[in-house]
PDB file of N, CA and C in Angstrom:
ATOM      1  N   UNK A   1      73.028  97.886 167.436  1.00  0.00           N
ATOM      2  CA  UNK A   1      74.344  98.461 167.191  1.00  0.00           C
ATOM      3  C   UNK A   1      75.099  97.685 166.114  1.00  0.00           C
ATOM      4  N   UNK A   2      74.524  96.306 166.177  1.00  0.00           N
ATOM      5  CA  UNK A   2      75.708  95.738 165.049  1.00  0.00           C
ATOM      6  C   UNK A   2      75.215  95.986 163.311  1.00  0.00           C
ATOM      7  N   UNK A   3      74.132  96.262 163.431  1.00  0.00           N
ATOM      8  CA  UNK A   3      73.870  96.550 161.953  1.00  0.00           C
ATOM      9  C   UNK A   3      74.420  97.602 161.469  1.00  0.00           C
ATOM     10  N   UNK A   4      74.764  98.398 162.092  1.00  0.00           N
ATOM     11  CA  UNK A   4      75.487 100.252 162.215  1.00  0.00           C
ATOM     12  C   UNK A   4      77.026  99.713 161.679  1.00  0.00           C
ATOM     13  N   UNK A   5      77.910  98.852 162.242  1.00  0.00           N
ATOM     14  CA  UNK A   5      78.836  98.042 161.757  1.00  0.00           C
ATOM     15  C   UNK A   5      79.422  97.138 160.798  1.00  0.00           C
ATOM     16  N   UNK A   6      80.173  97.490 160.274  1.00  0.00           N
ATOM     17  CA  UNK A   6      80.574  96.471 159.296  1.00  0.00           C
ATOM     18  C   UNK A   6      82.571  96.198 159.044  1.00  0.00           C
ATOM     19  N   UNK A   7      82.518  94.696 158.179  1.00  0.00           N
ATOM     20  CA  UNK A   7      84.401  94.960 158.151  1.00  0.00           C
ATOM     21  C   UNK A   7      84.263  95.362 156.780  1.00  0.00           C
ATOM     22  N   UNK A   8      84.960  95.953 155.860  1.00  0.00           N
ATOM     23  CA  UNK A   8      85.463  96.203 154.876  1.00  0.00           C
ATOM     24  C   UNK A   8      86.979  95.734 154.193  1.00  0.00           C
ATOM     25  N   UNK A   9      86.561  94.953 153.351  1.00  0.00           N
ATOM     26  CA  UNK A   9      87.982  94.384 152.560  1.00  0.00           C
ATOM     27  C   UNK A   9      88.691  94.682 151.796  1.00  0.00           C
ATOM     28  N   UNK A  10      90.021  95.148 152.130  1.00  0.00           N
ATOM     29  CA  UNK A  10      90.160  95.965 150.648  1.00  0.00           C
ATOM     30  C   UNK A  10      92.185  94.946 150.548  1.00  0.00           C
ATOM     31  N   UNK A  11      92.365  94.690 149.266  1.00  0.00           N
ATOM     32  CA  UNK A  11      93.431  94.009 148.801  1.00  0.00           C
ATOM     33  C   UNK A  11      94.870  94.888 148.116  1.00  0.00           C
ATOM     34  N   UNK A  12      96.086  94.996 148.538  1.00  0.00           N
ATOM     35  CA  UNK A  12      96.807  95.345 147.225  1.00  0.00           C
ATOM     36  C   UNK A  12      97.631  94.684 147.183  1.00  0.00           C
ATOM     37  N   UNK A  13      98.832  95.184 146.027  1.00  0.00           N
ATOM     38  CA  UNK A  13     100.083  94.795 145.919  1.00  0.00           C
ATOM     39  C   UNK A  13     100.902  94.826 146.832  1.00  0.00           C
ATOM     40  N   UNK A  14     101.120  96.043 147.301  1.00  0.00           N
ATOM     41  CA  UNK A  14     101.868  96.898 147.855  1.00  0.00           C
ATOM     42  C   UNK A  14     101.470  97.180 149.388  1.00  0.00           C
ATOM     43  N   UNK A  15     101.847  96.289 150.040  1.00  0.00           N
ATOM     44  CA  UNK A  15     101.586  96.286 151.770  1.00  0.00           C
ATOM     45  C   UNK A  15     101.635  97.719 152.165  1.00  0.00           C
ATOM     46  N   UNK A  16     102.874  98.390 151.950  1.00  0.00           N
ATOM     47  CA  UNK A  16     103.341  99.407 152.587  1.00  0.00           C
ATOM     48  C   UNK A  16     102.089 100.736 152.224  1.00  0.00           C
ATOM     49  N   UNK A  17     101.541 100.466 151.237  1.00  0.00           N
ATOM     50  CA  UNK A  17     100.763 101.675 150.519  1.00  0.00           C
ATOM     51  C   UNK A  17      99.548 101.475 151.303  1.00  0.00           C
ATOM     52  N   UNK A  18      99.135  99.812 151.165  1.00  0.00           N
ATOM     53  CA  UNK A  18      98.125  99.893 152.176  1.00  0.00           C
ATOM     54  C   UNK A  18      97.938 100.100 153.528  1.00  0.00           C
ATOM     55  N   UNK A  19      99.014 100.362 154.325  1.00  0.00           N
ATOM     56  CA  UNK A  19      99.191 100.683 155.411  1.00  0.00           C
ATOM     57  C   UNK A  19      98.592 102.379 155.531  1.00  0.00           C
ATOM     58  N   UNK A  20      99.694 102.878 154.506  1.00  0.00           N
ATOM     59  CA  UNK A  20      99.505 104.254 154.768  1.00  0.00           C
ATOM     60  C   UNK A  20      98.044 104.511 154.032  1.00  0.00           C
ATOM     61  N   UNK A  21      97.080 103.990 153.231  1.00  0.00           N
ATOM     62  CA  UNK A  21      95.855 104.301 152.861  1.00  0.00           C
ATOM     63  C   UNK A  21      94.884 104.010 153.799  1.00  0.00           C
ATOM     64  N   UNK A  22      95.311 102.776 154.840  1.00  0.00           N
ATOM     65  CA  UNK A  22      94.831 102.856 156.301  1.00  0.00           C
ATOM     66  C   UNK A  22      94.467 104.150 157.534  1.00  0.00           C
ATOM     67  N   UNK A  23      96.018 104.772 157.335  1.00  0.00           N
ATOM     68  CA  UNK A  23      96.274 105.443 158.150  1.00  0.00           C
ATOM     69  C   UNK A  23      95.655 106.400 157.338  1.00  0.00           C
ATOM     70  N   UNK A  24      95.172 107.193 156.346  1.00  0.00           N
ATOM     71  CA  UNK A  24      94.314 107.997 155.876  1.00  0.00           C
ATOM     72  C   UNK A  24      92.909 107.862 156.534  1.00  0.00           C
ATOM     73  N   UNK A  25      92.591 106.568 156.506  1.00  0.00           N
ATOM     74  CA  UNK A  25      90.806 106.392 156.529  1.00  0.00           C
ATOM     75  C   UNK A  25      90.621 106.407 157.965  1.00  0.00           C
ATOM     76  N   UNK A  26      91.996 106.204 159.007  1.00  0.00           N
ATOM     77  CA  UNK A  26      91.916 106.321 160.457  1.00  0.00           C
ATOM     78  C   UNK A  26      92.073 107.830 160.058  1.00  0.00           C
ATOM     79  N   UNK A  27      92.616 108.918 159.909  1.00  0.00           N
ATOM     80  CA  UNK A  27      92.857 110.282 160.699  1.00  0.00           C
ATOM     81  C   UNK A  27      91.663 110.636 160.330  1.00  0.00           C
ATOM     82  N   UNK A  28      91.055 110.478 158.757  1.00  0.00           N
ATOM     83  CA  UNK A  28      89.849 110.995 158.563  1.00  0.00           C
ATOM     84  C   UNK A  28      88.429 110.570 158.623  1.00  0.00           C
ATOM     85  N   UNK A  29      88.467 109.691 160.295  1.00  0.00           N
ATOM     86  CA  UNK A  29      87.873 108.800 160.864  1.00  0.00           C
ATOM     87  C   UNK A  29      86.793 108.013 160.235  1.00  0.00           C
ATOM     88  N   UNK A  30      86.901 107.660 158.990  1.00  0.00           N
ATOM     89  CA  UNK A  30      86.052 107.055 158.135  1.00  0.00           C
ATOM     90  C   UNK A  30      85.878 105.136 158.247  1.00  0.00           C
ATOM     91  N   UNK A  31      87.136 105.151 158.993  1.00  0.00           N
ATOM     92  CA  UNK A  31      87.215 103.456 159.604  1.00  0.00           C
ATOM     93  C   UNK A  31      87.332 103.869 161.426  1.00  0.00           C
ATOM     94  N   UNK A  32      87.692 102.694 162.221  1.00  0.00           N
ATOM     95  CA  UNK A  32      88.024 102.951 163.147  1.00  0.00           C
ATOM     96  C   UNK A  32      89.232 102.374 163.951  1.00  0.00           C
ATOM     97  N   UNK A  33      89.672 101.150 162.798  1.00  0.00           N
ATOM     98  CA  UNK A  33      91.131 100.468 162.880  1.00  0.00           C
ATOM     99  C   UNK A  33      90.675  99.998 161.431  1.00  0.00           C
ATOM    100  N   UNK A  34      92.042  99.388 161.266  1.00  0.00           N
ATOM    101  CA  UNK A  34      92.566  98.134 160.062  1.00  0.00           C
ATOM    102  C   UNK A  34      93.397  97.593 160.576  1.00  0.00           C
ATOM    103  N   UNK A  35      93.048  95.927 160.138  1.00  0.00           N
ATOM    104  CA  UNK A  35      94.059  94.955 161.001  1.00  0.00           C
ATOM    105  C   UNK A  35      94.701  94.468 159.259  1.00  0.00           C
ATOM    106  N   UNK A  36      95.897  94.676 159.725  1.00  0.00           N
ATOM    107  CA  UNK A  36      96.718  94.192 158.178  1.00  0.00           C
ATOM    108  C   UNK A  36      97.022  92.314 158.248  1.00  0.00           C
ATOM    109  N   UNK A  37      96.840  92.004 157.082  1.00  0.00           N
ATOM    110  CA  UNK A  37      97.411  90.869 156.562  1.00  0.00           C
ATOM    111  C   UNK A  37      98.212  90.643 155.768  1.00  0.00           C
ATOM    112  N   UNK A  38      99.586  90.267 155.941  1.00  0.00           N
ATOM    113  CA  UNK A  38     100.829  90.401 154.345  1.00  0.00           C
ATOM    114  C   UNK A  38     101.826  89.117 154.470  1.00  0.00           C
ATOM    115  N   UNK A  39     102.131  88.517 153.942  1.00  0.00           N
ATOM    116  CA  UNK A  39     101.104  88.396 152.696  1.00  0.00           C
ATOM    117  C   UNK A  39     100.220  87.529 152.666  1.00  0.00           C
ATOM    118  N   UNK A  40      99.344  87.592 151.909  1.00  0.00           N
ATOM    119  CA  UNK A  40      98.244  86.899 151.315  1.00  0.00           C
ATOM    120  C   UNK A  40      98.529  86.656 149.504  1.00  0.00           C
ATOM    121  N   UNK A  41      97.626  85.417 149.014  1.00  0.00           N
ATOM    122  CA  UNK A  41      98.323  84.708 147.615  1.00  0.00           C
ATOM    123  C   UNK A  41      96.903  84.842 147.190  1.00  0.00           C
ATOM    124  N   UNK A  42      96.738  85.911 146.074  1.00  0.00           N
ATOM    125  CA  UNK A  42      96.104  85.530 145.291  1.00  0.00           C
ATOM    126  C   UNK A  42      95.589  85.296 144.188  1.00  0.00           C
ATOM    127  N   UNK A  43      94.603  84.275 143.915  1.00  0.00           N
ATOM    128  CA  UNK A  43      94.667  83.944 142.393  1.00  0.00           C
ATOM    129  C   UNK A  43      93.296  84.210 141.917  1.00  0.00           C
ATOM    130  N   UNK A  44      93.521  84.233 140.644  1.00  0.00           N
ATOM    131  CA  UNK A  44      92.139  85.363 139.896  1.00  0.00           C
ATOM    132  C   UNK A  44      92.184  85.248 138.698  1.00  0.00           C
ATOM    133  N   UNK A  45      91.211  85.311 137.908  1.00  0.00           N
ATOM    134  CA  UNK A  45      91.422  85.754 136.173  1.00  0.00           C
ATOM    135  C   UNK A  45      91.561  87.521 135.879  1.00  0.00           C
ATOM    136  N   UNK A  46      92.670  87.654 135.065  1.00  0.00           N
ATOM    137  CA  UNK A  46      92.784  89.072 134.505  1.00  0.00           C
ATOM    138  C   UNK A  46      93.011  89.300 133.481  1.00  0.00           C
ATOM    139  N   UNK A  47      92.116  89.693 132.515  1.00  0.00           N
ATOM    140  CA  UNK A  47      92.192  90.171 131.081  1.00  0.00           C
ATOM    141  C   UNK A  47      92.786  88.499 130.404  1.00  0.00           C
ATOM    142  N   UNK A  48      92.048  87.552 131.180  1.00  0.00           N
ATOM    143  CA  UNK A  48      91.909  86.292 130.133  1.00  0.00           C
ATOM    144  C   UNK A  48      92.735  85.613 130.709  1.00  0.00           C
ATOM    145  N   UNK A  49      93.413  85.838 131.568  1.00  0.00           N
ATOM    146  CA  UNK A  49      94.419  84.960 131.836  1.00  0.00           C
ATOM    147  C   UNK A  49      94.608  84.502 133.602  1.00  0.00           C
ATOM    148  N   UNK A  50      94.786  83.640 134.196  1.00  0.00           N
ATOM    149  CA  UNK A  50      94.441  83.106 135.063  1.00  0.00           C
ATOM    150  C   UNK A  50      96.639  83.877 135.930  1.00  0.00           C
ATOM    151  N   UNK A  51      95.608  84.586 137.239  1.00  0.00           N
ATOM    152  CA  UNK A  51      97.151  85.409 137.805  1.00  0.00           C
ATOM    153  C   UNK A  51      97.486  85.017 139.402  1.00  0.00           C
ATOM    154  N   UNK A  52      98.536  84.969 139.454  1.00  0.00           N
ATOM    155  CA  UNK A  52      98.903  83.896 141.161  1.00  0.00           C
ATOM    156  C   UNK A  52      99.716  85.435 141.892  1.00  0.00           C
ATOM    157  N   UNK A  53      99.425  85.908 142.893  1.00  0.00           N
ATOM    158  CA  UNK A  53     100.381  87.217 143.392  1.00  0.00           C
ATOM    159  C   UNK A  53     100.082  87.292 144.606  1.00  0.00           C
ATOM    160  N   UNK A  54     101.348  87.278 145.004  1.00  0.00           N
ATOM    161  CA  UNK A  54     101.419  88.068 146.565  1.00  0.00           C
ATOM    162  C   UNK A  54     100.643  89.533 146.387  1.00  0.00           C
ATOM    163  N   UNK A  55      99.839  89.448 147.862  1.00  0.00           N
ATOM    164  CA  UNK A  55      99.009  90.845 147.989  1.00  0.00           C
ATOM    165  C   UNK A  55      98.780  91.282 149.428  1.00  0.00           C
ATOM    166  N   UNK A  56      98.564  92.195 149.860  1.00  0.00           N
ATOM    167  CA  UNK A  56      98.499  92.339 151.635  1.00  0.00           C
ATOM    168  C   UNK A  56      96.826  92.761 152.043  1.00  0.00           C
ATOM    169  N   UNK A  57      96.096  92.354 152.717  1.00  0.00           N
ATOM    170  CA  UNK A  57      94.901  92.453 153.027  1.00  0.00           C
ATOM    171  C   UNK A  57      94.476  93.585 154.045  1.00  0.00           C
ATOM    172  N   UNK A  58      93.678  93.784 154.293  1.00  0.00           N
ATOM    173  CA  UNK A  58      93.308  94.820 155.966  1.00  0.00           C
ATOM    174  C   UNK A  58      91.723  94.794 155.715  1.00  0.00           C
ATOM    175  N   UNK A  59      91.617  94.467 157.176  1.00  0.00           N
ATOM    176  CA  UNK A  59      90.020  93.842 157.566  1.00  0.00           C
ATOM    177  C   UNK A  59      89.493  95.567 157.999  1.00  0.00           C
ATOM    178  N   UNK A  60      89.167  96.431 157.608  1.00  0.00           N
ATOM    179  CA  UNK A  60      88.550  97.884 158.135  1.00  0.00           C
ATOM    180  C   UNK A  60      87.115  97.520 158.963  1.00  0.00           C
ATOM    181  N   UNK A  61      87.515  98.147 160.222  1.00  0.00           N
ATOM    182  CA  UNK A  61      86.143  98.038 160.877  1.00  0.00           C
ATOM    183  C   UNK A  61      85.612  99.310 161.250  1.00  0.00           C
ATOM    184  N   UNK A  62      84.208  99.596 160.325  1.00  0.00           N
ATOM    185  CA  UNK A  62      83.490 100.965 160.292  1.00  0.00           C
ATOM    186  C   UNK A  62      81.424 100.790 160.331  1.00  0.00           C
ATOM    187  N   UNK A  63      81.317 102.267 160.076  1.00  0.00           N
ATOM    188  CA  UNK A  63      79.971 102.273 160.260  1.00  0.00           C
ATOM    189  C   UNK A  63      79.605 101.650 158.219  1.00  0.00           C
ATOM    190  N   UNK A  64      78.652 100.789 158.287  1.00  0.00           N
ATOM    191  CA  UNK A  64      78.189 100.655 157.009  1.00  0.00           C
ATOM    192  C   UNK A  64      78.078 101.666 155.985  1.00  0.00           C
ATOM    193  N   UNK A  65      77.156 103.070 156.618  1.00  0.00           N
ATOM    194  CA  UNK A  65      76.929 104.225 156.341  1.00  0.00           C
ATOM    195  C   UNK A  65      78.235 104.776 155.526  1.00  0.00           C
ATOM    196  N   UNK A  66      79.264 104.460 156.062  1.00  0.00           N
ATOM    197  CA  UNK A  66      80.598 105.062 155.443  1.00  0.00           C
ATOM    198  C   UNK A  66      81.389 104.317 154.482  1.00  0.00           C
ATOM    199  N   UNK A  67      80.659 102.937 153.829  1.00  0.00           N
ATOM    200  CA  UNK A  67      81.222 102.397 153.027  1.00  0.00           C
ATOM    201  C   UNK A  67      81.378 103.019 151.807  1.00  0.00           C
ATOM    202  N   UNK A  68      80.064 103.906 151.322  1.00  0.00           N
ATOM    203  CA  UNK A  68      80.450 104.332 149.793  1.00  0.00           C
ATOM    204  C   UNK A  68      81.422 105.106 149.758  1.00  0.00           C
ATOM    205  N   UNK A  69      81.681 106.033 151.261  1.00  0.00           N
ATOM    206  CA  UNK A  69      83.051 106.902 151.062  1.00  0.00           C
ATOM    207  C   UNK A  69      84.043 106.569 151.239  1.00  0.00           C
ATOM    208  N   UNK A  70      84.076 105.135 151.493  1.00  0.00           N
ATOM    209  CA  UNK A  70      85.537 104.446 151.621  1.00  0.00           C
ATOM    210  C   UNK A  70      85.617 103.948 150.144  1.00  0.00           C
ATOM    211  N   UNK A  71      84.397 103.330 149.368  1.00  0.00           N
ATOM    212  CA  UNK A  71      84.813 102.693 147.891  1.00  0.00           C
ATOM    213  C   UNK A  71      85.088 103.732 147.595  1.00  0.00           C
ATOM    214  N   UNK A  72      84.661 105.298 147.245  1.00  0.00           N
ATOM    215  CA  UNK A  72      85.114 106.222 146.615  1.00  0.00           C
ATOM    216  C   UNK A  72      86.522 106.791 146.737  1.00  0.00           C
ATOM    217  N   UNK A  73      86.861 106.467 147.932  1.00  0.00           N
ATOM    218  CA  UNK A  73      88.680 106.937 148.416  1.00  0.00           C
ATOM    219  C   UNK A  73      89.332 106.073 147.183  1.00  0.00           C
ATOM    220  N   UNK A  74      88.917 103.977 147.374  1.00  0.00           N
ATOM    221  CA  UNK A  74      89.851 103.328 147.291  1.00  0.00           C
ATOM    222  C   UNK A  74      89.927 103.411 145.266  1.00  0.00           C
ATOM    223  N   UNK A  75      88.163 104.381 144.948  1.00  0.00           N
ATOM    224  CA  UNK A  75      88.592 104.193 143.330  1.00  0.00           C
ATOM    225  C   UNK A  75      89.585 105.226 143.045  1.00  0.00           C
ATOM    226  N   UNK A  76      89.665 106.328 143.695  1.00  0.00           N
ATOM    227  CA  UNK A  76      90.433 107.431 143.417  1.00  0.00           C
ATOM    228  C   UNK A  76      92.243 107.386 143.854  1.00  0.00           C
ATOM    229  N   UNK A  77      91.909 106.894 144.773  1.00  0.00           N
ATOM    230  CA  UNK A  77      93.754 105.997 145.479  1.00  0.00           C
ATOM    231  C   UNK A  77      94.075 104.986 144.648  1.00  0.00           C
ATOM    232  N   UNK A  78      93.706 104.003 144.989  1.00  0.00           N
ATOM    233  CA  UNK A  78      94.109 102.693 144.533  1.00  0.00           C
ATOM    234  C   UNK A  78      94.766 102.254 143.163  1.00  0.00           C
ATOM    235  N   UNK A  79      96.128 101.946 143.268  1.00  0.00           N
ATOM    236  CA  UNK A  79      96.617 101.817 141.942  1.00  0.00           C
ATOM    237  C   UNK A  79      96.148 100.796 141.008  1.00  0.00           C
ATOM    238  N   UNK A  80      95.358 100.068 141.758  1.00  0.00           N
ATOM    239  CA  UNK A  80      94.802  99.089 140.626  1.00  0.00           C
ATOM    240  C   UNK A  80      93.590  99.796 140.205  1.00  0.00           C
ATOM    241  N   UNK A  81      93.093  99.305 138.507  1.00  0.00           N
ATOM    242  CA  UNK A  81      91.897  99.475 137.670  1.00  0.00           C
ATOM    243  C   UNK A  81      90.811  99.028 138.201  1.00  0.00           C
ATOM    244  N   UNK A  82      90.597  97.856 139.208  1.00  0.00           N
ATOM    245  CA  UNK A  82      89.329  97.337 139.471  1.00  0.00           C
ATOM    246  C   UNK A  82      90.106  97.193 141.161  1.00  0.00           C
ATOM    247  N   UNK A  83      89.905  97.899 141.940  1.00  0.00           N
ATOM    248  CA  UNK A  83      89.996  97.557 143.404  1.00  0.00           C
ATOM    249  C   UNK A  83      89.106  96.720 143.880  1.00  0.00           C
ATOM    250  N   UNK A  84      90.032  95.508 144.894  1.00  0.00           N
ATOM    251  CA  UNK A  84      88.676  94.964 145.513  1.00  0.00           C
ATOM    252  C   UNK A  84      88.380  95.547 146.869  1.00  0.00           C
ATOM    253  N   UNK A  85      87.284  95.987 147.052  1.00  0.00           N
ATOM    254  CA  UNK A  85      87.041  96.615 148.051  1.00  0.00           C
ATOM    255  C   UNK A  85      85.064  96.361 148.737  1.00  0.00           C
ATOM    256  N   UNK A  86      84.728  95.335 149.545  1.00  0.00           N
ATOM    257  CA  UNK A  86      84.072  94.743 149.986  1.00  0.00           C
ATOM    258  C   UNK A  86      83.405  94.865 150.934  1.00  0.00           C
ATOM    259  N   UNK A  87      82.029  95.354 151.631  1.00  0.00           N
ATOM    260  CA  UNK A  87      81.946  95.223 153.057  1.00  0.00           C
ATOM    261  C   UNK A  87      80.956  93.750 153.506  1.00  0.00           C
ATOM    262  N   UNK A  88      81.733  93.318 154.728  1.00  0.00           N
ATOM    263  CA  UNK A  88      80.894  92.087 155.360  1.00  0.00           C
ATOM    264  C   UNK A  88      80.079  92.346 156.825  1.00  0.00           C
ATOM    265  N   UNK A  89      78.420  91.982 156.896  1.00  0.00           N
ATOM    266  CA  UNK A  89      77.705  92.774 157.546  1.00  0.00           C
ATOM    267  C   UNK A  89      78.471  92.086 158.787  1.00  0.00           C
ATOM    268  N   UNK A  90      78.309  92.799 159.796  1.00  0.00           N
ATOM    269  CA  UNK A  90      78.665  92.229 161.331  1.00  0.00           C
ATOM    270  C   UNK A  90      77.415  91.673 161.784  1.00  0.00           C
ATOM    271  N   UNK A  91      77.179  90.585 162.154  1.00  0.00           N
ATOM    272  CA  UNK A  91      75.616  90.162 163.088  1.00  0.00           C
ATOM    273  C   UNK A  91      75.810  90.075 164.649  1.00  0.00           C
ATOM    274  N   UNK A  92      76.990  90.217 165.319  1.00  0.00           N
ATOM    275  CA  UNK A  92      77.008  90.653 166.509  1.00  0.00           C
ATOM    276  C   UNK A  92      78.422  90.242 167.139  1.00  0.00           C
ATOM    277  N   UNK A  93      78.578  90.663 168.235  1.00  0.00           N
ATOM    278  CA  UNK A  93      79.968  91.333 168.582  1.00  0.00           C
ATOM    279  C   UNK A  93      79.724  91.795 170.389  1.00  0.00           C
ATOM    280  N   UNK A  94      81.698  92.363 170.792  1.00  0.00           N
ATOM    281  CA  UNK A  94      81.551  92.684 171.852  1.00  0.00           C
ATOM    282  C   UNK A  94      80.366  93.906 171.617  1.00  0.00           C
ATOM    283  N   UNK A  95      79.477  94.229 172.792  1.00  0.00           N
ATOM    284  CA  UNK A  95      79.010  95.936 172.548  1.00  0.00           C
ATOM    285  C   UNK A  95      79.652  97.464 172.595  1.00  0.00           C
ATOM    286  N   UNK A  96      80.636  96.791 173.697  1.00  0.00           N
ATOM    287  CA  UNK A  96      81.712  97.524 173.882  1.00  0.00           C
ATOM    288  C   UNK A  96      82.204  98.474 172.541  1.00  0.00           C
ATOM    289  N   UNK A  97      82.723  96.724 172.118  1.00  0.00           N
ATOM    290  CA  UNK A  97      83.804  97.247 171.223  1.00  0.00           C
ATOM    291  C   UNK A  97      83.124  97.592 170.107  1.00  0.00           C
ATOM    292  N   UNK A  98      81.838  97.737 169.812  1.00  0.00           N
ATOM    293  CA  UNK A  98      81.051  98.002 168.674  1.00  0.00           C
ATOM    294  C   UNK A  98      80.358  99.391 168.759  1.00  0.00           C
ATOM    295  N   UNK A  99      80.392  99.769 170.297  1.00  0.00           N
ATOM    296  CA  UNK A  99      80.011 101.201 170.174  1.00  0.00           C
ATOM    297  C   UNK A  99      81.630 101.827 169.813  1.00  0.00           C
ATOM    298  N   UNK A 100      82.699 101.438 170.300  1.00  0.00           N
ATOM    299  CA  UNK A 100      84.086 102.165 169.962  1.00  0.00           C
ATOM    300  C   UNK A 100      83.950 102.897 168.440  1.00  0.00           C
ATOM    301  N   UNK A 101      83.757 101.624 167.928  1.00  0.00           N
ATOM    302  CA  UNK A 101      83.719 101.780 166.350  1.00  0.00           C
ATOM    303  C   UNK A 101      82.909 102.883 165.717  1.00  0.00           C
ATOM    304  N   UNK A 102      81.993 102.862 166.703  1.00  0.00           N
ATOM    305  CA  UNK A 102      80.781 103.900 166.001  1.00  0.00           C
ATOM    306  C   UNK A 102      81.603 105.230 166.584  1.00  0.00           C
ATOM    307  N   UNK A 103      81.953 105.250 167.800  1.00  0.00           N
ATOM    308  CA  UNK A 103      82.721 106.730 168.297  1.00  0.00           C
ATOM    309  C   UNK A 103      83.509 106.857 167.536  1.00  0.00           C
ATOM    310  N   UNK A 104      84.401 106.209 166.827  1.00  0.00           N
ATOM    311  CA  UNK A 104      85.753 106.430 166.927  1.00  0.00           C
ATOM    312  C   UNK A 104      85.357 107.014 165.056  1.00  0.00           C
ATOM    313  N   UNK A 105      84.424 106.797 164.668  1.00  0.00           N
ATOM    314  CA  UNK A 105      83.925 107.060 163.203  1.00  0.00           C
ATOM    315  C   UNK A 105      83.184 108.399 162.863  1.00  0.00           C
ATOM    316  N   UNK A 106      82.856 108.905 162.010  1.00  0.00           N
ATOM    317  CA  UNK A 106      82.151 110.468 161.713  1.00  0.00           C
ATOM    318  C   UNK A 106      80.469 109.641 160.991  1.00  0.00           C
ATOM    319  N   UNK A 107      79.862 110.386 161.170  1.00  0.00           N
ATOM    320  CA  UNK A 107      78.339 110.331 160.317  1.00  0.00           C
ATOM    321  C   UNK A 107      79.004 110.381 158.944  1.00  0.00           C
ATOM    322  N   UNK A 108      78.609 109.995 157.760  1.00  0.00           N
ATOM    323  CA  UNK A 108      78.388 109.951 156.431  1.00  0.00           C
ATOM    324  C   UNK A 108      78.274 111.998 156.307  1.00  0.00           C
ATOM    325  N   UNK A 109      79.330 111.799 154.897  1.00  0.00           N
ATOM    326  CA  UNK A 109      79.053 113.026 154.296  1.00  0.00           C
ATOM    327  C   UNK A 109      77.615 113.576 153.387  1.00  0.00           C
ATOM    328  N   UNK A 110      77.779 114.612 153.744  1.00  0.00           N
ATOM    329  CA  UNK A 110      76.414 114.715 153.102  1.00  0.00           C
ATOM    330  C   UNK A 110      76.348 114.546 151.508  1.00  0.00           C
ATOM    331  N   UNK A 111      75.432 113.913 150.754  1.00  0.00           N
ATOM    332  CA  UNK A 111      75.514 113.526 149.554  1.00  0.00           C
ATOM    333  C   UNK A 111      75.563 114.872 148.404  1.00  0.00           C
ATOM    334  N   UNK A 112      74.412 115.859 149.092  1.00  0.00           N
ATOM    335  CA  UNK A 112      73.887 117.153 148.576  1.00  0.00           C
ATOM    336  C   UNK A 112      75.444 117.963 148.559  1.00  0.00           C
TER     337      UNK A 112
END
């Protein structure tokens, strides 16, 4: 079950946006929660230049299977040019709470 699982990382500016881009990927059960983090500081190189910014985090916990349709939401949403958007494998967990995740999620769209 835990390989079926994964968290997904995704970063913005804008806490409030990421909340509600949360609450998208919950109704259209493509995650099965997001736990928010705000703020978070971070620093990075951008277009040459080294950048320090408040940003708000959310840990998404979903089926792996549904990651490319979550990167595809966050390139088409996401007001930034390069979203970071990440998944980290799960190697094990409650079972419980790891079948939730899988209920509480849809199968992958079909590619065709």
């Amino acid at each position: 079950m835990s390989t079926q699982v994964c968290e997904v990382v995704i970063t913005a500016a804008d806490a409030g946006w990421l909340v509600e881009f949360t609450r998208g990927l919950v109704a259209d059960r493509l995650v099965a929660c997001g736990q928010h983090i705000s703020p978070i500081r971070s620093v990075y190189r951008w277009d040459g230049e080294v950048q320090d910014d408040p940003e708000a985090r959310v840990a998404l916990h979903t089926r792996l299977s549904l990651v490319p349709e979550i990167v595809a939401r966050a390139d088409r949403d996401h007001p930034y040019d390069v979203p970071c958007v990440f998944a980290l494998p799960i190697q094990a967990g409650n079972p419980d709470y790891l079948a939730w995740v899988v209920a509480e999620t849809r199968e992958p769209a079909d590619p065709g």
